[in-house]
C-alpha atoms as a PDB file:
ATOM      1  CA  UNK A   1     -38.381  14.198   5.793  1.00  0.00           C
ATOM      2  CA  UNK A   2     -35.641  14.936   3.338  1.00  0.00           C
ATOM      3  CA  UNK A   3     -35.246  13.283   0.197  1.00  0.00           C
ATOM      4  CA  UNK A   4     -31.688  12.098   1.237  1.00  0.00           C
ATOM      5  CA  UNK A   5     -33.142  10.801   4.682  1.00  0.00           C
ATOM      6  CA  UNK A   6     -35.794   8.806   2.692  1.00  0.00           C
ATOM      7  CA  UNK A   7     -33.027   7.560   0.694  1.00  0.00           C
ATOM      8  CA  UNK A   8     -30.621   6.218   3.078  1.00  0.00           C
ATOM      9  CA  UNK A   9     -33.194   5.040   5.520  1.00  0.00           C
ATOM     10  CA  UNK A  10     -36.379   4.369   4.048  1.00  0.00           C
ATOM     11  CA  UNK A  11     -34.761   2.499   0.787  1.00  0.00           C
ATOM     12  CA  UNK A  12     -31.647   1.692   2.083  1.00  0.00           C
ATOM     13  CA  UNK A  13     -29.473   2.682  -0.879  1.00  0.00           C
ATOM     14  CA  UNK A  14     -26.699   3.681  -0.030  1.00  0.00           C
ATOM     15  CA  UNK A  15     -23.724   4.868  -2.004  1.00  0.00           C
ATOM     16  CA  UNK A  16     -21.633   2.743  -3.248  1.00  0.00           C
ATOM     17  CA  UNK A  17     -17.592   3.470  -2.598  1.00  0.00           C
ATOM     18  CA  UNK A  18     -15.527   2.331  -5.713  1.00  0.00           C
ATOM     19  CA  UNK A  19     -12.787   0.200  -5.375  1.00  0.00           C
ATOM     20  CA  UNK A  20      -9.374   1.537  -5.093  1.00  0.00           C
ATOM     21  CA  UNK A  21      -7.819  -1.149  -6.689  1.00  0.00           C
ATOM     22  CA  UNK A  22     -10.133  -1.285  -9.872  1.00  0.00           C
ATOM     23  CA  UNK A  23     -10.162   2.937  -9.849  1.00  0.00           C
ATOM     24  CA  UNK A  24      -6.128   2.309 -10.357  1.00  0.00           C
ATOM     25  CA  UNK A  25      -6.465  -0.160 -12.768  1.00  0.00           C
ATOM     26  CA  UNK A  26      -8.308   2.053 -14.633  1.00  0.00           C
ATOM     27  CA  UNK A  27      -6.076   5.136 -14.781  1.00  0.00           C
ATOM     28  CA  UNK A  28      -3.158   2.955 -15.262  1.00  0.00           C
ATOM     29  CA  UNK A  29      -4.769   1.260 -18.347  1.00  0.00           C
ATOM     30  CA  UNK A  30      -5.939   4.443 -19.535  1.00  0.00           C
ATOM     31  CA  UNK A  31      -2.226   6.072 -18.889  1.00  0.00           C
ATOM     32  CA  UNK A  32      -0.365   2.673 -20.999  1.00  0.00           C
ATOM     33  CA  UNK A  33      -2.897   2.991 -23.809  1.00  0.00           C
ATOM     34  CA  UNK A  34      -2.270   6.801 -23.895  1.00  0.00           C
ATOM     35  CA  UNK A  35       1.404   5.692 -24.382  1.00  0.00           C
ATOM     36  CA  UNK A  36       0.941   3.361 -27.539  1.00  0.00           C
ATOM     37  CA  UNK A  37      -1.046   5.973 -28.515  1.00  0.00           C
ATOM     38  CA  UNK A  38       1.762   7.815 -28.763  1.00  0.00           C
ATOM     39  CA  UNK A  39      -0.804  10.848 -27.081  1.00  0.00           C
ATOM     40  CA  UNK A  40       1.802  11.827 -24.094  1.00  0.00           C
ATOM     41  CA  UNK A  41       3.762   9.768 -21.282  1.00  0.00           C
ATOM     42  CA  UNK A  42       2.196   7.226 -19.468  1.00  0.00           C
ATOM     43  CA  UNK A  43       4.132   8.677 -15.807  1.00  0.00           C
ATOM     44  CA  UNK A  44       2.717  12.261 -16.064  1.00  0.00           C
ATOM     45  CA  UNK A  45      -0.731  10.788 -17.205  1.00  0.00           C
ATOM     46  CA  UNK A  46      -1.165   8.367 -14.230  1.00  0.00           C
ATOM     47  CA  UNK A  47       0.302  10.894 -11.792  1.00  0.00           C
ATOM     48  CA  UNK A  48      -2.356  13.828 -12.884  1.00  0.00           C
ATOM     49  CA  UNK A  49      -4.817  11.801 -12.810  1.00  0.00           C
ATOM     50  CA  UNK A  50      -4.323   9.447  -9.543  1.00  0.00           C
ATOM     51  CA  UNK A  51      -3.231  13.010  -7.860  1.00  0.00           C
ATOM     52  CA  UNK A  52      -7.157  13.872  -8.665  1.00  0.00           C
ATOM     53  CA  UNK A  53      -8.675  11.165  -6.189  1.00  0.00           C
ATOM     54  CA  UNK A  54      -6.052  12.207  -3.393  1.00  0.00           C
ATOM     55  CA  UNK A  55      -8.934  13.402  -1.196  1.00  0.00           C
ATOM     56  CA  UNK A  56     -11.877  11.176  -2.732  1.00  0.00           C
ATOM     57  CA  UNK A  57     -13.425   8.235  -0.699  1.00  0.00           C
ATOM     58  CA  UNK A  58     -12.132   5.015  -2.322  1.00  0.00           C
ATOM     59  CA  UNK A  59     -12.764   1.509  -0.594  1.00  0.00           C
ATOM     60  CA  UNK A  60      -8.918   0.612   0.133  1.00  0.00           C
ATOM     61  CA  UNK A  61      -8.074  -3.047   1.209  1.00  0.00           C
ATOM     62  CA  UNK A  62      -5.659  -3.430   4.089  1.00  0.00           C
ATOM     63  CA  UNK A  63      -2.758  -3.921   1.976  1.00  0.00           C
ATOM     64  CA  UNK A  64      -3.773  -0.616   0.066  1.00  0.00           C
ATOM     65  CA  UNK A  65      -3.177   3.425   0.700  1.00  0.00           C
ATOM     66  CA  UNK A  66      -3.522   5.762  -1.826  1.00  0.00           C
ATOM     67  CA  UNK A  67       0.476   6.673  -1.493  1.00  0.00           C
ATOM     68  CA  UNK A  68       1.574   2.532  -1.615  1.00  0.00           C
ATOM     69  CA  UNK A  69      -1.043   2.518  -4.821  1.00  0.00           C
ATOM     70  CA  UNK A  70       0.603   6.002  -6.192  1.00  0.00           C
ATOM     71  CA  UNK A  71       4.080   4.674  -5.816  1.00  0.00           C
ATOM     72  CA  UNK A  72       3.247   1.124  -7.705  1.00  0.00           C
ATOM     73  CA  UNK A  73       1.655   3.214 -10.575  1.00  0.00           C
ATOM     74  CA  UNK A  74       5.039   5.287 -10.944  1.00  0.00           C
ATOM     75  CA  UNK A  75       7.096   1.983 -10.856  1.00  0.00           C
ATOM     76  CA  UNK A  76       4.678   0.397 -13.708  1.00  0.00           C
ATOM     77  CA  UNK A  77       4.275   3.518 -15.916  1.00  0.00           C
ATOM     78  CA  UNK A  78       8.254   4.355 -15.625  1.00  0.00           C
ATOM     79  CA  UNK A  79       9.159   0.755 -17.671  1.00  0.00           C
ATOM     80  CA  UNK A  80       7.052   2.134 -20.662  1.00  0.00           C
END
């Protein structure tokens, strides 16, 4: 038996998908403080960065895509 089998099966723990909404919050928080930070602008930090989790496994409510989430991150990070 594998150690990954055992794992999943045996213990039952199984990974746990972040959010999509808090991973956003996150990298949107991260790009506004960059901007008072005066360390670069807050569009081109948020877009590198939410570009990066294109392809990862996020747990997206109905109401959510990772294009919809992309496109409100622009709109927020564009006023500042």
């Amino acid at each position: 038996m594998s150690e990954q089998y055992r794992l999943y099966y045996i213990e039952n723990l199984k990974p746990k998908i972040p959010s999509a909404g808090l991973v956003f919050g996150q990298i949107l928080h991260q790009a506004l403080a960059a901007s008072f930070g005066k360390q670069g602008d807050p569009l081109e930090f948020f877009q590198n960065h939410w570009n990066l989790l294109k392809d990862v496994q996020l747990d997206y409510s109905k109401k959510e895509s990772w294009a919809n989430l992309g496109s409100v991150g622009k709109g927020f990070s564009k006023n500042f």
